[in-house]
Protein backbone atom coordinates (compact mmCIF):
# COMPACT_ATOMS: atom_id res chain seq x y z
CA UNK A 1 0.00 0.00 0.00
CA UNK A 2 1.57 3.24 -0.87
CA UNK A 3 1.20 6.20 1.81
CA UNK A 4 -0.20 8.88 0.82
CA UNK A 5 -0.74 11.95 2.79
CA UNK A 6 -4.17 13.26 2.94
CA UNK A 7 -5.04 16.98 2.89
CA UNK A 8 -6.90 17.91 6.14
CA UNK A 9 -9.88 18.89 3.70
CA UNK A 10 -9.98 15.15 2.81
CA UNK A 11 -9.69 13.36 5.81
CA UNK A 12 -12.57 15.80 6.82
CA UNK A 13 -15.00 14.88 3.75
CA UNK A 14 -14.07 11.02 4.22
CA UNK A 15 -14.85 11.36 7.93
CA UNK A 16 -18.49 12.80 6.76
CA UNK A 17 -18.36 10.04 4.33
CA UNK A 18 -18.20 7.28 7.04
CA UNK A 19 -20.50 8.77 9.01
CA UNK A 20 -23.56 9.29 6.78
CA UNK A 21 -25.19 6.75 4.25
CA UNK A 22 -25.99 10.04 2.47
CA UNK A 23 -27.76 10.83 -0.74
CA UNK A 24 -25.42 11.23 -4.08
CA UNK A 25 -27.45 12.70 -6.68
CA UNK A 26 -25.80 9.72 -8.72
CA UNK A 27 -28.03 6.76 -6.82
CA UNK A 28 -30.14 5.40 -9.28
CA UNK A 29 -28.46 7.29 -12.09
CA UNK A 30 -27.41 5.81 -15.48
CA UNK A 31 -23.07 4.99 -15.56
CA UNK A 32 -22.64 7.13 -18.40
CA UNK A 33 -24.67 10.11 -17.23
CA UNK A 34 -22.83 9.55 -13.59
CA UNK A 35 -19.60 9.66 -15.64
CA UNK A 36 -20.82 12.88 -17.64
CA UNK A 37 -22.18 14.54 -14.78
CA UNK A 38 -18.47 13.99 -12.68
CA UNK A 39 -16.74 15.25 -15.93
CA UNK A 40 -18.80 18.30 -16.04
CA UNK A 41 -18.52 18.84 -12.06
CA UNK A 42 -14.41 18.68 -12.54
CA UNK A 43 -13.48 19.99 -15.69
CA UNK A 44 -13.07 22.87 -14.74
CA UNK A 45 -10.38 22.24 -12.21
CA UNK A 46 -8.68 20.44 -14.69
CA UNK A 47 -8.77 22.63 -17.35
CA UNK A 48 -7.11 25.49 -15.37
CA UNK A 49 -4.88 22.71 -14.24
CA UNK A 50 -2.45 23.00 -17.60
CA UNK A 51 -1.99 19.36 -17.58
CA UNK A 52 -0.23 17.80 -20.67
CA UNK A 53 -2.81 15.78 -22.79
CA UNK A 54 -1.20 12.75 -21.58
CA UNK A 55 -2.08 13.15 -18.18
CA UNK A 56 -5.40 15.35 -18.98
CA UNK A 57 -6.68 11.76 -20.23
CA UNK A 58 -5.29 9.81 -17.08
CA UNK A 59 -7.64 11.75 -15.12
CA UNK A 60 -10.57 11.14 -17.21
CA UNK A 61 -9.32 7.69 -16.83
CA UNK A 62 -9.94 8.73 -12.77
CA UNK A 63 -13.27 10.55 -13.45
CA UNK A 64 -15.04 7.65 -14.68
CA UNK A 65 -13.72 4.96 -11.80
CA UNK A 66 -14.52 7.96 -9.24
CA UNK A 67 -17.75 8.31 -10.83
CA UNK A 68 -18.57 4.71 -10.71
CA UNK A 69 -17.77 4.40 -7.05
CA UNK A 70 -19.96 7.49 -6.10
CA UNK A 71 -22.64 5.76 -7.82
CA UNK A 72 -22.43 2.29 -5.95
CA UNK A 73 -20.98 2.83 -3.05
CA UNK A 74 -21.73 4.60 0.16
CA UNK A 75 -20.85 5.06 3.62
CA UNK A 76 -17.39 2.90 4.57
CA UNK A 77 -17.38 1.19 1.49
CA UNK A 78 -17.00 4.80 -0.34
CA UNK A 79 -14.61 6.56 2.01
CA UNK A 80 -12.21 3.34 1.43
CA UNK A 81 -12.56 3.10 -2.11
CA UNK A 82 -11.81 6.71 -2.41
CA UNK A 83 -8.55 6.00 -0.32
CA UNK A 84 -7.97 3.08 -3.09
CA UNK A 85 -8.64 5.46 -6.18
CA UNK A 86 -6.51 8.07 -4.58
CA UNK A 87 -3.29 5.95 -3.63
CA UNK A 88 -3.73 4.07 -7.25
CA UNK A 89 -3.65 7.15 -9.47
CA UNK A 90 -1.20 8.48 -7.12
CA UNK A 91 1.33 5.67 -8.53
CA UNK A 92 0.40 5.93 -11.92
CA UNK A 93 1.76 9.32 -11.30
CA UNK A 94 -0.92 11.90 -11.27
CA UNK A 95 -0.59 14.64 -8.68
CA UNK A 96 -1.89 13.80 -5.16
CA UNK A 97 -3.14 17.42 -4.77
CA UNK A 98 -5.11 17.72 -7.86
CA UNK A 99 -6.67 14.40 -7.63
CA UNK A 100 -7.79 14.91 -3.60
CA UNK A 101 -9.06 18.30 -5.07
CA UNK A 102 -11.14 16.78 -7.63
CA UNK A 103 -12.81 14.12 -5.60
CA UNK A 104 -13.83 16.63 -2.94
CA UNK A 105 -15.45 19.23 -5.66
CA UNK A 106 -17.09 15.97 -7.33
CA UNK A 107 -18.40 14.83 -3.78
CA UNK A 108 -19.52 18.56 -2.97
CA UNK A 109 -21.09 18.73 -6.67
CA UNK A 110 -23.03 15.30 -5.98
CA UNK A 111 -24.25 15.49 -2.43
CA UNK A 112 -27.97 15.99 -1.70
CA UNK A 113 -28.50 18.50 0.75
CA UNK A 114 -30.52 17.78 3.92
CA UNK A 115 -33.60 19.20 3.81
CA UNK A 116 -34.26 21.57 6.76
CA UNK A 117 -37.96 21.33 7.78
């Protein structure tokens, strides 16, 4: 397992992760409208990113397994395959920064807020 050092803004959305089966507005949604709708969420980060085309395609690469998780998993099971996504793009190279930045403005793009009675 490779260590990888998690921005405080992370470990802080994982935490919520663990400790609410919340709503992603991906449950129930079609995989290649989830992917779509994480690509739209995150291009923009990438785009002002200046990554090479090389590595502008890993991370779609990312986008769609980060889209698929969102969109099966919750709770535990999410927070750890986030880890798993994270550490595994980490060694194909990508930057850890970028990619923890990405998943957090995906998860913050996706979440259902609580409705407030």
């Amino acid at each position: 397992m490779i260590a990888l050092e998690l921005e405080e803004d992370t470990r802080t959305m994982l935490t919520c992760i663990r400790a609410v089966q919340g709503k992603l507005r991906l449950d129930d949604v079609d995989s290649d409208l989830a992917e779509q709708a994480v690509v739209v969420i995150c291009r923009p980060l990438l785009d002002a990113a200046g990554l090479r085309l090389c590595h502008y395609n890993q991370f779609r690469w990312f986008l769609r397994e980060l889209a698929r998780v969102l969109r099966t998993r919750s709770g535990w099971e999410l927070a750890y395959d986030i880890e798993e996504l994270l550490r595994k793009w980490t060694r194909y190279g990508l930057d850890p920064a970028l990619l923890q930045r990405v998943v957090r403005e995906a998860y913050r793009g996706l979440v259902v807020p609580e409705v407030q009675p």
